[in-house]
Protein backbone atom coordinates (compact mmCIF):
# COMPACT_ATOMS: atom_id res chain seq x y z
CA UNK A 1 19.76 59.19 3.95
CA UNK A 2 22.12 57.69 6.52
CA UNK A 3 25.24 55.80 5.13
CA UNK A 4 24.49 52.51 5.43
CA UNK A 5 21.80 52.60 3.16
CA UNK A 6 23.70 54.87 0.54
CA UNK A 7 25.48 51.82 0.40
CA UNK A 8 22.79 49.20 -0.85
CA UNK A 9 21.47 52.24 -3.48
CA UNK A 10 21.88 54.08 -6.55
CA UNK A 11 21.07 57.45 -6.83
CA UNK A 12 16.92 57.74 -6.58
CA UNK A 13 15.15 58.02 -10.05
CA UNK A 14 12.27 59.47 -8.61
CA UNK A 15 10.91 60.69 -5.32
CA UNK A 16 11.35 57.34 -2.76
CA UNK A 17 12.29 55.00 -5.36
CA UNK A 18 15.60 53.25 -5.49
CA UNK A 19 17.52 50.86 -7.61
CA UNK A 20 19.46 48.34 -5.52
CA UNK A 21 23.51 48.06 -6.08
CA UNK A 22 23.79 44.66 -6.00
CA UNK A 23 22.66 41.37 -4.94
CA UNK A 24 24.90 41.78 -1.67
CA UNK A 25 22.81 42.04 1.25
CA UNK A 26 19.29 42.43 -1.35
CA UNK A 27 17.44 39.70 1.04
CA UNK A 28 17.41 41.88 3.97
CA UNK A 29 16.06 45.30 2.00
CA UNK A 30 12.38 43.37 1.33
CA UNK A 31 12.27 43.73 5.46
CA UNK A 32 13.79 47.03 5.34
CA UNK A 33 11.70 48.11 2.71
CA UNK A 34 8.23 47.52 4.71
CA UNK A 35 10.25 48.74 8.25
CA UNK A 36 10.58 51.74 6.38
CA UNK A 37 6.93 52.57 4.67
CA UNK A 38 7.58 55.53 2.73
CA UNK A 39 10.52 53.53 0.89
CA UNK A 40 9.65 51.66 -2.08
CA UNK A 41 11.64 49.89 -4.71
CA UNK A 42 11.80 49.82 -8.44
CA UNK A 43 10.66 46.90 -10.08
CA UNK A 44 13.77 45.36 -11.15
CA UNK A 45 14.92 45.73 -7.62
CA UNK A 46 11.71 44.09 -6.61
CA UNK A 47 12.26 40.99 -8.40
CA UNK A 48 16.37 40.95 -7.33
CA UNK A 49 15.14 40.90 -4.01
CA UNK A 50 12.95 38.15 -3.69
CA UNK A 51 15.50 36.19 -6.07
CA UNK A 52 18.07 36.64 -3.39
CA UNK A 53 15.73 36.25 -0.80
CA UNK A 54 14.86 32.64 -2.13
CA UNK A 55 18.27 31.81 -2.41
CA UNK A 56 19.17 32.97 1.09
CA UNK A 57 16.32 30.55 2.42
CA UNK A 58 17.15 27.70 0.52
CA UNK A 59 13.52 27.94 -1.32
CA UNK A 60 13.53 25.14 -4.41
CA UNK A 61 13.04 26.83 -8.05
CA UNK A 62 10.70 24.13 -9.95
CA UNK A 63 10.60 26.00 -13.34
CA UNK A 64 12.97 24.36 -14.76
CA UNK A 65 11.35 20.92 -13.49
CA UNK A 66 8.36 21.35 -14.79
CA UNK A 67 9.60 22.56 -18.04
CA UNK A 68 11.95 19.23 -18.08
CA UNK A 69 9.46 16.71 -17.22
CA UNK A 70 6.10 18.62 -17.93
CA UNK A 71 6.25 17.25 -21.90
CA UNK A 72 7.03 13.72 -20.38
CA UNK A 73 3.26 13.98 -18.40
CA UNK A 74 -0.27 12.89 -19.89
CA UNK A 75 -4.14 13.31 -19.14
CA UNK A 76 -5.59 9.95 -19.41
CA UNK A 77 -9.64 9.76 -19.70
CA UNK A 78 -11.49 6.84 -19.75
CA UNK A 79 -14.70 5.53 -21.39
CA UNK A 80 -17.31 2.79 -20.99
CA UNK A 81 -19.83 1.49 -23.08
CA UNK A 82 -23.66 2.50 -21.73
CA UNK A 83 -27.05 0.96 -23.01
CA UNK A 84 -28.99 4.36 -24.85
CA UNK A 85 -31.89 5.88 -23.13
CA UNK A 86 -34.20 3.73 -25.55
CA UNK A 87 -32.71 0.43 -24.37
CA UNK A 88 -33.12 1.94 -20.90
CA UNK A 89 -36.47 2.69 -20.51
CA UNK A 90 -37.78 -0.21 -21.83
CA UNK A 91 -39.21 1.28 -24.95
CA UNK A 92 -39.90 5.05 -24.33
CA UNK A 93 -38.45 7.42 -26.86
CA UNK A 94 -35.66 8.81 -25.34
CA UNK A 95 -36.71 12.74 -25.67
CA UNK A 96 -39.86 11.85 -24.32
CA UNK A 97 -37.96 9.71 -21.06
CA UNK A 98 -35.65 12.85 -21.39
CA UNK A 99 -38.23 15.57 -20.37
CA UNK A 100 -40.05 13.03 -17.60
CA UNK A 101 -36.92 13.21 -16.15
CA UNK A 102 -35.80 16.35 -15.71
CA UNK A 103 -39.35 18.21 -15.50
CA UNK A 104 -40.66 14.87 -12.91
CA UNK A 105 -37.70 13.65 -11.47
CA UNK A 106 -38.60 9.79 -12.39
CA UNK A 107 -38.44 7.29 -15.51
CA UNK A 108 -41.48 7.60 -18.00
CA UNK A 109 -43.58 4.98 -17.06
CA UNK A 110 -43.79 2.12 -19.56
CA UNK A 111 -45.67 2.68 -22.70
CA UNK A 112 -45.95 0.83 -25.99
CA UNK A 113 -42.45 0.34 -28.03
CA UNK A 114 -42.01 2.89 -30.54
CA UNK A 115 -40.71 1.71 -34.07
CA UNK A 116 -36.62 1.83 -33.47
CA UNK A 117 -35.40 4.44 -35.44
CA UNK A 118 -32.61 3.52 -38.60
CA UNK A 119 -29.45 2.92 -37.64
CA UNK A 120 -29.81 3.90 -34.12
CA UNK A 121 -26.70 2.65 -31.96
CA UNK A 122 -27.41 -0.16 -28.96
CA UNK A 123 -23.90 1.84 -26.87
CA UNK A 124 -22.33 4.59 -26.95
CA UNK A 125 -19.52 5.44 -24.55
CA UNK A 126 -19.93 7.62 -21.93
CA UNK A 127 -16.95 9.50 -19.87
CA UNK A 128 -16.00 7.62 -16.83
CA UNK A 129 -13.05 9.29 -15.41
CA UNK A 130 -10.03 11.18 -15.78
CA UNK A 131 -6.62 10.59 -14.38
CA UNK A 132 -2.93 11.15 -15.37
CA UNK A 133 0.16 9.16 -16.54
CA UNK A 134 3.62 9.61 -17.56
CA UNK A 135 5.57 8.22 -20.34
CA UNK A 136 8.16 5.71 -19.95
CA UNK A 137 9.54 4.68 -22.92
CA UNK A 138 9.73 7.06 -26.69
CA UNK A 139 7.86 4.03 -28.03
CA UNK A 140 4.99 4.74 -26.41
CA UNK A 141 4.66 2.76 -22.99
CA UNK A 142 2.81 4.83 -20.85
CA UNK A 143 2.54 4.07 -16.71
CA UNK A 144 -0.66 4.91 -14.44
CA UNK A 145 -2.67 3.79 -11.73
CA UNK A 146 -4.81 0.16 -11.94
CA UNK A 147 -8.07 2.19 -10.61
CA UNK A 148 -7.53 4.69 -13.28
CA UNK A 149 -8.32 2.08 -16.38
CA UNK A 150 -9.84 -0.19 -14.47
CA UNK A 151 -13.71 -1.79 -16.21
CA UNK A 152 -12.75 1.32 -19.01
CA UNK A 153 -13.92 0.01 -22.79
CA UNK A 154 -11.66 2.81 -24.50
CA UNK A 155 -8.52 4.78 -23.07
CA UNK A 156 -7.80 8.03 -24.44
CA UNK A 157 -4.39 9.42 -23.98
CA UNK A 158 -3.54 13.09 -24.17
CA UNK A 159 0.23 14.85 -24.53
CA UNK A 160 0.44 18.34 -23.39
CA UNK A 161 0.86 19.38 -27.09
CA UNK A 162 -3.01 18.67 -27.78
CA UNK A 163 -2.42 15.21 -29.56
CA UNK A 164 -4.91 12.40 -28.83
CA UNK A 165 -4.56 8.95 -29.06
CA UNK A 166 -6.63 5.83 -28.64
CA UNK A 167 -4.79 3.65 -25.75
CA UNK A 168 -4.22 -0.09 -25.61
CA UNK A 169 -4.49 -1.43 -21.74
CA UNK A 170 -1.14 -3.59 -21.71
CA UNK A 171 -1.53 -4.65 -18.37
CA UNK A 172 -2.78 -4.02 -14.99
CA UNK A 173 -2.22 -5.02 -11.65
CA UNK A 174 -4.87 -4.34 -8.49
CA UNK A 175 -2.67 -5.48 -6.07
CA UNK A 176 -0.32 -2.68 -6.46
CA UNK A 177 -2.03 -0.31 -8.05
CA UNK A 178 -0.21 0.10 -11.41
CA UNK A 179 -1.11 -0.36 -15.24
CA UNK A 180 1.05 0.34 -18.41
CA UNK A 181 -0.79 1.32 -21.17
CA UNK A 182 0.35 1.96 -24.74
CA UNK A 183 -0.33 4.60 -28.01
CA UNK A 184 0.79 4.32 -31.57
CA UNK A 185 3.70 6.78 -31.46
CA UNK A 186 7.16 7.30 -31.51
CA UNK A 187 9.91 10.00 -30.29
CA UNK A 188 8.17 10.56 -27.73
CA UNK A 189 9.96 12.64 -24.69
CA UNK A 190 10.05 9.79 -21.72
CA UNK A 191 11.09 10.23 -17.57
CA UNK A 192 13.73 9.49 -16.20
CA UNK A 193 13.47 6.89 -13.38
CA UNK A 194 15.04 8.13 -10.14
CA UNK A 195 16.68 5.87 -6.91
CA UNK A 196 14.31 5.51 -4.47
CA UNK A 197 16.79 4.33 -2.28
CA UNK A 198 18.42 7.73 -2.27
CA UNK A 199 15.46 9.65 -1.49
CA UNK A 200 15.57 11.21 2.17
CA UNK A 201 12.67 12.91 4.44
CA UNK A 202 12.50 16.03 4.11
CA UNK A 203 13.28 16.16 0.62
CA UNK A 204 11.68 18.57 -2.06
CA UNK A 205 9.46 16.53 -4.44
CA UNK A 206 6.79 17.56 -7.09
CA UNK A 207 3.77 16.37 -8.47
CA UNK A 208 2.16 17.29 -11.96
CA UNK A 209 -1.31 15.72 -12.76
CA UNK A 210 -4.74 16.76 -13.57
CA UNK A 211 -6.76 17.56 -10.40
CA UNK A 212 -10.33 17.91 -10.97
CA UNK A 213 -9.46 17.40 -14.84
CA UNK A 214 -7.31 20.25 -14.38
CA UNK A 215 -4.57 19.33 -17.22
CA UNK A 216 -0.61 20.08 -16.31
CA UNK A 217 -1.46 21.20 -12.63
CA UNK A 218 2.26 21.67 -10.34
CA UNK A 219 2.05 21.10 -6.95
CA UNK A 220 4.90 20.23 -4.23
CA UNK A 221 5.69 19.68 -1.12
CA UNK A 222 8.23 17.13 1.04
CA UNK A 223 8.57 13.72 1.47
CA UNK A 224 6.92 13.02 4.63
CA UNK A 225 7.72 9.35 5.75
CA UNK A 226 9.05 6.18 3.83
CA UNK A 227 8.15 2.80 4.54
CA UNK A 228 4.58 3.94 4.92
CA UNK A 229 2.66 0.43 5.67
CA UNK A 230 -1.03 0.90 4.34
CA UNK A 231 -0.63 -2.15 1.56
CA UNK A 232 -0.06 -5.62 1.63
CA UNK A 233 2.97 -5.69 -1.37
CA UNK A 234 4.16 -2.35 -0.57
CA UNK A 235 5.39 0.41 1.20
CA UNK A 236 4.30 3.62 0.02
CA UNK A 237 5.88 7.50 0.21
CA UNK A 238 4.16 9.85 2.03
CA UNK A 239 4.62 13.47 1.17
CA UNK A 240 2.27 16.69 1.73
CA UNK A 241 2.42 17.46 -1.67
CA UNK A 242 -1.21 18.40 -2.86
CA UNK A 243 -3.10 15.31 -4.46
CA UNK A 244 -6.48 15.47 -5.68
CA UNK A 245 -8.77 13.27 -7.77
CA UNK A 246 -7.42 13.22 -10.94
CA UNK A 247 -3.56 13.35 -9.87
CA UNK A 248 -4.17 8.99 -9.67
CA UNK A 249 -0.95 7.56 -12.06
CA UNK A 250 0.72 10.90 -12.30
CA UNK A 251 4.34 11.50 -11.07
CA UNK A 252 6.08 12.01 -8.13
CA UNK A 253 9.38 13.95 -9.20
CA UNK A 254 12.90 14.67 -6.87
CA UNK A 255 14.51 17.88 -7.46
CA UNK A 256 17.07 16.43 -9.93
CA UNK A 257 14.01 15.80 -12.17
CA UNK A 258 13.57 12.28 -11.77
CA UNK A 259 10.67 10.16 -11.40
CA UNK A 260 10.41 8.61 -7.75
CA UNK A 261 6.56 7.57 -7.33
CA UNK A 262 3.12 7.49 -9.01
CA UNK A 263 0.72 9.43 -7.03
CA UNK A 264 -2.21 6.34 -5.57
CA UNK A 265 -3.82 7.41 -2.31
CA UNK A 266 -5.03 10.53 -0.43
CA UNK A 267 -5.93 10.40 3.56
CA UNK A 268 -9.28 12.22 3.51
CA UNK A 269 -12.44 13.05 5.57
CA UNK A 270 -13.43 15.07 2.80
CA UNK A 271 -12.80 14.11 -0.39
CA UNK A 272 -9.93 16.71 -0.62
CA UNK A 273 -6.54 17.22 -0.37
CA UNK A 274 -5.83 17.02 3.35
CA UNK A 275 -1.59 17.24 3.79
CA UNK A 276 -1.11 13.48 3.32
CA UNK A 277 -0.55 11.92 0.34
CA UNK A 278 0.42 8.68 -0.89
CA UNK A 279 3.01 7.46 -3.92
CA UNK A 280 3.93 3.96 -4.99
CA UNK A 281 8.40 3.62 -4.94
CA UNK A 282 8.97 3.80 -8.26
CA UNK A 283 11.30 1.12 -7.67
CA UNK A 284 8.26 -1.58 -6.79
CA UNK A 285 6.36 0.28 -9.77
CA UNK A 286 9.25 -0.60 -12.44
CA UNK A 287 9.08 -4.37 -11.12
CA UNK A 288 5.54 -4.66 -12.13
CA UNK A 289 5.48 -2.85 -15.45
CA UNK A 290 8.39 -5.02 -16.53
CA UNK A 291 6.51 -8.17 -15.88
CA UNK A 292 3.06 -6.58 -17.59
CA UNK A 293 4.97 -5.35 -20.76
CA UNK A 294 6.54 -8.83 -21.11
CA UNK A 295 3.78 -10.98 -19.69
CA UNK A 296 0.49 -8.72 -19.39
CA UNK A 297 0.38 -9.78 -15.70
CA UNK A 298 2.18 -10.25 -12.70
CA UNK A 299 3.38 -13.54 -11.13
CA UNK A 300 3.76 -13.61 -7.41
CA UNK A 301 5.12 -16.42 -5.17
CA UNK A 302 3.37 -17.90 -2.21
CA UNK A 303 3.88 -20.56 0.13
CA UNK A 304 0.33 -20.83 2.22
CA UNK A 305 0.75 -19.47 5.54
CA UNK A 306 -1.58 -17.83 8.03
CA UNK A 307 0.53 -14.93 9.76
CA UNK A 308 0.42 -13.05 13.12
CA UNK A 309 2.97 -10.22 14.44
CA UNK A 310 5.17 -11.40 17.73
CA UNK A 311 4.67 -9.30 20.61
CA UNK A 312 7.59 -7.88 22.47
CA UNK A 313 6.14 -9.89 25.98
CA UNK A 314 5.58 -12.78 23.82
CA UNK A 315 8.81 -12.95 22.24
CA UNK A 316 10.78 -12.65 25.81
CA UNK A 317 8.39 -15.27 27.49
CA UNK A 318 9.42 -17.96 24.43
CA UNK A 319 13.35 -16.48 24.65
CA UNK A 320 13.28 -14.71 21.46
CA UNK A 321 14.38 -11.58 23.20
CA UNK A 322 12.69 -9.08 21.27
CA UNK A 323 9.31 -8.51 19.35
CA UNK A 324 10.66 -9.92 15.95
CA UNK A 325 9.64 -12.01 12.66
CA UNK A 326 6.02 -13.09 12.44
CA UNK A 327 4.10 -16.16 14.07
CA UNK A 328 2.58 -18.88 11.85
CA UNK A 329 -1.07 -19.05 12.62
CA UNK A 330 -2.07 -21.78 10.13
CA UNK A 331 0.09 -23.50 7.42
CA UNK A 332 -2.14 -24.50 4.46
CA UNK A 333 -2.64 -27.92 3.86
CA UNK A 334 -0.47 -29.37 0.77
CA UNK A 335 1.33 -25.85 0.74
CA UNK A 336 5.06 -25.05 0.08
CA UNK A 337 5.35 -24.17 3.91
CA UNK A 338 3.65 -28.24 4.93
CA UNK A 339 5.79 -29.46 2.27
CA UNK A 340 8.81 -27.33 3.94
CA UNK A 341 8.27 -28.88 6.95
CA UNK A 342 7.05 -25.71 8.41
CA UNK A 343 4.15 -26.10 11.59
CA UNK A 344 1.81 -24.16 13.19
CA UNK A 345 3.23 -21.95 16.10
CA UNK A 346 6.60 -21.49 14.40
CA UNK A 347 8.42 -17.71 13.77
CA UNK A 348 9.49 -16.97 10.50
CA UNK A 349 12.45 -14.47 10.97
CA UNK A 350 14.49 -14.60 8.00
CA UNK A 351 13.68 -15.20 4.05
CA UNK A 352 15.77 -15.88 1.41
CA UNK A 353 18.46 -14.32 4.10
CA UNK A 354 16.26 -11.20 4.26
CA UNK A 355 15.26 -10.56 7.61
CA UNK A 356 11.49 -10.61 8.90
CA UNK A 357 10.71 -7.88 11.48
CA UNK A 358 7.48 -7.36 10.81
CA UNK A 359 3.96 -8.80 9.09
CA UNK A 360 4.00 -6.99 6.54
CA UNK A 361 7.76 -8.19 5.30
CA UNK A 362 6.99 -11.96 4.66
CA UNK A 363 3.86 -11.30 1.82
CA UNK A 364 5.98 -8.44 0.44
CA UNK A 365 9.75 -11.26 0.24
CA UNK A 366 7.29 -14.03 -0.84
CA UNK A 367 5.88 -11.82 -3.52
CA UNK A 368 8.68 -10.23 -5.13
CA UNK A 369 10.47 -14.23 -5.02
CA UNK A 370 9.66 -15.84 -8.21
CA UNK A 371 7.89 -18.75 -8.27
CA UNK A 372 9.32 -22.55 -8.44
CA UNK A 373 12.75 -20.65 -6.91
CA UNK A 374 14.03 -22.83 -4.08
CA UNK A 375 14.80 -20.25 -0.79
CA UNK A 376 15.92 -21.40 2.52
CA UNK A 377 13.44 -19.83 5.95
CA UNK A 378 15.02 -19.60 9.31
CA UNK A 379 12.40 -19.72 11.84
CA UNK A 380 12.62 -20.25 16.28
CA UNK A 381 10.93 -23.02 17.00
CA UNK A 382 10.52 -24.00 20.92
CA UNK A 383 13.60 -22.61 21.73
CA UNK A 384 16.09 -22.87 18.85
CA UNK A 385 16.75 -21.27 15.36
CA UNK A 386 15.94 -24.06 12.49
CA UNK A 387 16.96 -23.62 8.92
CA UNK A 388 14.36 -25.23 6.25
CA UNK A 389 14.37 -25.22 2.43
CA UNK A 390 11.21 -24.13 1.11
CA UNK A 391 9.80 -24.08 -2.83
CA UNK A 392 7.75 -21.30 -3.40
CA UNK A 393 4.93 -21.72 -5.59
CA UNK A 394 2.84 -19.14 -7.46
CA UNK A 395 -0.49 -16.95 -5.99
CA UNK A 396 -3.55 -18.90 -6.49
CA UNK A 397 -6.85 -18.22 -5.78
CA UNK A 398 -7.47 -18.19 -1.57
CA UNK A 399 -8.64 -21.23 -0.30
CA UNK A 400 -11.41 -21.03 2.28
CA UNK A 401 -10.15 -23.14 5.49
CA UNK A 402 -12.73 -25.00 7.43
CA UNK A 403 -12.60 -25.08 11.27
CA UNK A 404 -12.02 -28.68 12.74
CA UNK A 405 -15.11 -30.51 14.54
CA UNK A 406 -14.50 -32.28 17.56
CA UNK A 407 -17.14 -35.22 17.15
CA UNK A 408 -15.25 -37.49 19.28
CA UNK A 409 -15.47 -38.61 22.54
CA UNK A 410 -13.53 -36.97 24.78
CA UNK A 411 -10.72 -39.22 26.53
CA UNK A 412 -10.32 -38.59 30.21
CA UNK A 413 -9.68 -35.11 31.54
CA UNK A 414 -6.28 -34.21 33.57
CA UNK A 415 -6.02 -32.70 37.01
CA UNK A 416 -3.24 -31.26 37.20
CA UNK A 417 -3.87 -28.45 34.70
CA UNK A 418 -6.41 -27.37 36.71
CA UNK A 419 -4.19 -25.27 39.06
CA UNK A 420 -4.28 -23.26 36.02
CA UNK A 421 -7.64 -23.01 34.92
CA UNK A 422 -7.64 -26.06 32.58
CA UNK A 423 -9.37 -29.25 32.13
CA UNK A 424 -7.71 -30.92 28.96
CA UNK A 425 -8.01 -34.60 27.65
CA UNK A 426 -5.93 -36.09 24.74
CA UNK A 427 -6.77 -36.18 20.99
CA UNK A 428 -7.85 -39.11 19.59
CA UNK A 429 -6.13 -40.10 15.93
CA UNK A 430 -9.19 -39.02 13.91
CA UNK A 431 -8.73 -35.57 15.75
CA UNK A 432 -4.85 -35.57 15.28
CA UNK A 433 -5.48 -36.24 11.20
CA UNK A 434 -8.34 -33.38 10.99
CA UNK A 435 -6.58 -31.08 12.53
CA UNK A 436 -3.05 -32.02 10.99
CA UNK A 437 -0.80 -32.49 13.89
CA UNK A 438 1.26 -35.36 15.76
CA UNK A 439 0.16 -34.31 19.11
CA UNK A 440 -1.57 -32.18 21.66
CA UNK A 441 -4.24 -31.90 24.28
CA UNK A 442 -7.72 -30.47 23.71
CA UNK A 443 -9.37 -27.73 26.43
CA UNK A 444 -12.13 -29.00 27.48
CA UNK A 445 -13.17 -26.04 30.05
CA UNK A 446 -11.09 -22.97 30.74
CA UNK A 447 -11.38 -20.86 33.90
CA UNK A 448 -9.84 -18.10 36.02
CA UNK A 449 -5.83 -17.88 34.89
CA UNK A 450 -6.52 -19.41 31.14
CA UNK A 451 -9.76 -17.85 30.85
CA UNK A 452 -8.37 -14.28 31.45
CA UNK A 453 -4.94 -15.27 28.97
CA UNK A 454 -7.51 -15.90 26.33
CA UNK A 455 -7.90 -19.90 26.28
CA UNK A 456 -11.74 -21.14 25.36
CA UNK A 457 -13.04 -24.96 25.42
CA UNK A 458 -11.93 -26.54 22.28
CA UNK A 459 -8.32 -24.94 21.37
CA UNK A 460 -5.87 -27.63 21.16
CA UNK A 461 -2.38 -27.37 22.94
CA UNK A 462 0.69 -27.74 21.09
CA UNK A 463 3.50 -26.29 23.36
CA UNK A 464 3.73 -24.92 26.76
CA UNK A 465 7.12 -23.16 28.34
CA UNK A 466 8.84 -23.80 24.36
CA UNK A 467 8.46 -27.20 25.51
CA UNK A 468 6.27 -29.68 22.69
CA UNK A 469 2.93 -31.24 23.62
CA UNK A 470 2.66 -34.94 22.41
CA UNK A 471 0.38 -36.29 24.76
CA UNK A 472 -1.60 -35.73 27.99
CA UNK A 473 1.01 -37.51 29.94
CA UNK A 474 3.61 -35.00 28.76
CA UNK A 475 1.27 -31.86 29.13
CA UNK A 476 1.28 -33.05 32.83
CA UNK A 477 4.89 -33.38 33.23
CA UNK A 478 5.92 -30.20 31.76
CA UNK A 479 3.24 -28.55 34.09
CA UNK A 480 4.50 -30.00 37.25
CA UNK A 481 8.35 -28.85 36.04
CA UNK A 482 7.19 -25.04 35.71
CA UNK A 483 7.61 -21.68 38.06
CA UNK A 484 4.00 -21.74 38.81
CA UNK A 485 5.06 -17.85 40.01
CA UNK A 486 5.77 -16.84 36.59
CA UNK A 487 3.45 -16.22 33.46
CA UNK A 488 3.82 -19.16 30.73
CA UNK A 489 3.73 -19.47 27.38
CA UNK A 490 0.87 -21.69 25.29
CA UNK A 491 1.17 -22.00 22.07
CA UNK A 492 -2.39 -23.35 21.19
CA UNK A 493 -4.47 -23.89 17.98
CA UNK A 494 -7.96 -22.74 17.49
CA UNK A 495 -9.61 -24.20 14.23
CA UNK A 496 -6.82 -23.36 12.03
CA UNK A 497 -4.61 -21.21 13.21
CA UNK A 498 -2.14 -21.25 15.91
CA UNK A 499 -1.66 -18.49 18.26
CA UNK A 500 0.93 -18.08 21.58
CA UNK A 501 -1.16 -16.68 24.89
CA UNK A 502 0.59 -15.91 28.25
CA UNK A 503 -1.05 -17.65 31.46
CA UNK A 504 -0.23 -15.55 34.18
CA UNK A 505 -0.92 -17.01 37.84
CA UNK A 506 -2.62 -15.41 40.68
CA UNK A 507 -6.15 -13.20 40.32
C-alpha cells in the first residue's frame, strides 16, 4: 500500500479491512473507499466516516431535536356524535340493514319498526379525524389547527407516553386557522416559542406530526419563502418540509429547538405531499391563543372599506410615483372610514404609521388594531398626502351593499366629453344622496377611447387628471385644460365602489 494511505490506516485486521486513524481527512475515504472496490472498512470506521462526512457538509443532526421537543408533541383525534343504524334506516334492525348493505350495495328497504331493543343508545361517536398539536403551557394548554376540532363533539388528546385525555375546545378561530384546547394535567413538558423575526430562508426547520395517523413522524426540510400571501390575516412560511394529512396543528421547529409555526396548508394536485408546505408565524399564532385563553374568541378591528391594489401606471398617471398603498373602492355607509372622513377613490398608504404597500397589509393592520383604539390614516388624495383620525370599530357581520338605481331623468348631456368617448349629464340631488357623494357626472354612453379604458353607461365621475368633479360645468373645464395627447386618469364609481381607469387618446 502506497504511503499516503498508510497514513489514514492502522495496521489491517483482516484481509482488505482497515481501521481509520483518525477523523482527519475520514470524509474523503467513503469516496476512496468505493474508487477503490476491493477496499472495505470496518464498521466503526464506517460510521466515523459518514460522521465526518456530515460535518464536512454542514448536514443538520435532528436527534437531539426530536428528543427535546418530541415529548412536547401530541396526536389529537376527534369525534362526532352519529344517529345508530336503527335511527338510520328508518326502522330496520341494524344487522339486518347491515348485511343489505354490504351483500346489495343499498339501504334495506323500509319494513315495519321492530320493538327497540333495552337500553339501546340514540348516538354514539364515531372517529372523524386525526391531527396533531403541541403543548404550550405545563398546565395543560394545548395549540392546533381550527379545521382540526372544528364541528368535533369530543377531543381526545394523546402524549407520546400513551396517556389519554378527554380535551376541552377553549377556543377557535377560522380566520387564522388556530384553536387552543385544554386537558386535566399538570407538569407537563411545554415548547419553547421561537422569533419568527429571526428566521431566514434557507434555514433548517423540522416538523413532527402524525401523517396518515402515523404518531411522532420527523420530517424536515428548509424554509422556502416568508411573507407567503395565500390568507387574508396572515402571511404564512413556506418550507419543503414533508406535510401530510394529519401533520394539521403540529409544529414547525428551528434548529435551536424552538417552535416557529403550526403546520396549516399543503399545495397539492394530489392529495400528497408535493414540496410546498405551509405554517402559520408562530408569532400571529401566539396573538390569537392569548386572546382565546382569556376571551374564548378573537376580536378584530374594522373600519368598512372596499379595497383595490394601485397599479404601477396608475400610480404615475395620479403622481404617486410608484405602485403603492391600496385604492378605496367603496367606503361603507356609517363606517369608521365615512365617519373618518375617508371617500371613495382615495389611497390608503400608511396605518397607525405602518406603511401600506400592498392589499393584503390594510385587513392584516386593521385586524391586529384593537377595537375603539383611535389611529391616524395617511392617504393621497387628488394630488396631496392628507392625514385623518380614524376610530376603528370591531368585525361585524358583512353587510351586503346594494348597487345605486338611476331612476331619474337624465339632465342634459355635455359635448365636450365626447372627444373622448363620453356623453355625461349631471346628477340630480336624489342621485347625489343614493349614491353618497357631493358631486359628479353620470356616463350616459361610452365609446371608442372610454370604452376601450373600461368606462360603461352608468359609472359616475368623481375626478379626472387628480382634479375633483363637482358638476358638469367643471367636468367640462377640466377637459378643455388637459394634454388631449396624453392618457388621463378617471377616477369613477360603479354601484359602490370606486375604481381609477386610464383614457388613452388615439385608436
Amino acid at each position: 500500500m502506497c504511503d499516503p494511505l498508510n497514513s489514514f490506516f492502522e495496521k489491517p485486521q483482516e484481509d482488505n479491512v482497515f481501521q481509520i486513524k483518525g477523523q482527519k481527512s475520514a470524509a474523503n475515504l467513503l469516496v476512496l473507499a468505493s474508487l477503490l472496490g476491493g477496499l472495505s472498512l470496518a464498521p466503526s470506521g464506517v460510521a466515523m466516516a459518514q460522521s465526518a462526512a456530515a460535518a464536512v457538509l454542514g448536514l443538520p443532526d435532528f436527534t437531539e431535536l426530536v428528543e427535546q421537543v418530541g415529548p412536547s408533541v401530541v396526536n389529537i383525534r376527534t369525534l362526532e356524535k352519529a344517529r345508530t343504524a336503527d335511527a338510520r334506516s328508518g326502522g330496520a334492525d341494524e344487522e339486518m340493514q347491515e348485511l343489505f348493505r354490504r351483500f346489495f350495495g343499498v339501504p334495506m328497504p323500509n319494513v315495519p319498526r321492530q320493538a327497540p331493543r333495552q337500553n339501546r343508545p340514540q348516538e354514539e361517536a364515531q372517529p372523524r379525524g386525526v391531527g396533531s398539536g403541541f403543548i404550550l403551557s405545563s398546565d395543560g394548554f394545548i395549540m392546533t389547527n381550527a379545521h382540526v376540532v372544528e364541528g368535533a363533539d369530543e377531543v381526545l388528546v394523546t402524549l407520546t407516553d400513551k396517556r389519554e385525555f378527554k380535551a376541552r375546545i377553549v377556543g377557535s378561530d377560522k380566520r387564522t386557522d388556530v384553536a387552543v384546547v385544554k386537558i386535566q394535567a399538570t407538569g407537563l413538558p411545554a415548547v419553547k416559542v421561537g422569533d419568527v423575526s429571526r428566521l431566514r430562508v434557507g434555514e433548517w426547520v423540522m416538523a413532527i406530526g402524525s401523517p396518515f395517523g402515523l404518531e411522532n413522524t420527523v420530517t424536515a426540510g428548509i424554509v422556502s419563502a416568508k411573507q407567503r400571501d395565500t390568507g387574508d390575516y396572515l402571511p404564512f412560511i413556506q418550507t419543503d418540509v414533508a406535510i401530510n394529512p394529519g401533520n394539521s396543528g403540529g409544529p414547525l421547529i428551528n434548529m435551536r429547538g424552538e417552535v416557529v409555526g403550526i403546520n396549516s396548508q399543503i399545495y397539492s394536485r394530489s392529495g400528497g405531499f408535493m414540496g410546498i408546505s405551509f405554517a402559520i408565524p408562530m408569532d400571529e399564532a401566539m396573538r390569537v391563543s392569548d386572546q382565546l385563553r382569556t376571551t374564548g374568541r378573537v376580536s378584530r378591528g374594522r373600519i368598512g372599506v372596499e379595497i383595490a391594489p394601485v397599479t404601477k401606471e396608475v400610480a404615475e398617471s395620479i403622481g404617486l410615483g410608484k405602485g403603492q398603498g391600496v385604492l378605496l373602492r367603496g367606503i361603507e355607509e356609517g363606517s369608521p372610514a365615512e365617519k373618518a372622513g375617508l371617500e371613495a377613490g382615495d389611497i390608503i398608504t400608511r396605518f397607525d404609521g405602518k406603511p401600506i404597500d400592498k392589499p393584503a397589509d390594510l385587513p392584516r393592520a386593521v385586524g391586529n388594531t384593537k377595537p375603539g383604539s383611535k389611529v391616524v390614516v395617511t392617504v393621497y388624495r387628488r394630488g396631496a398626502f392628507k392625514d385623518l383620525n380614524i376610530t376603528v370599530a370591531e368585525v361585524e357581520a358583512e353587510k351586503v351593499a346594494a348597487a345605486a338605481t338611476q331612476s331619474e331623468k337624465k339632465a342634459p348631456a355635455s359635448n365636450t366629453a365626447q372627444a373622448w368617448g363620453l356623453t355625461v349629464s349631471d346628477l340630480n340631488d336624489a342621485q347625489k344622496r343614493e349614491l353618497r357623494v357631493r358631486g359628479g357626472v353620470r356616463v350616459d354612453t361610452a365609446t371608442e377611447a372610454a370604452a376601450r379604458a373600461g368606462i360603461r353607461e352608468g359609472d359616475v365621475i368623481l375626478a379626472i387628471a387628480n382634479a375633483e368633479v363637482p358638476s358638469l360645468k367643471e367636468f367640462e373645464s377640466i377637459l378643455a385644460r388637459v394634454d388631449k395627447t396624453r392618457p388621463i386618469s378617471v377616477l369613477i364609481r360603479r354601484g359602490d365602489a370606486a375604481q381609477y381607469v386610464l383614457i388613452r387618446p388615439g385608436k
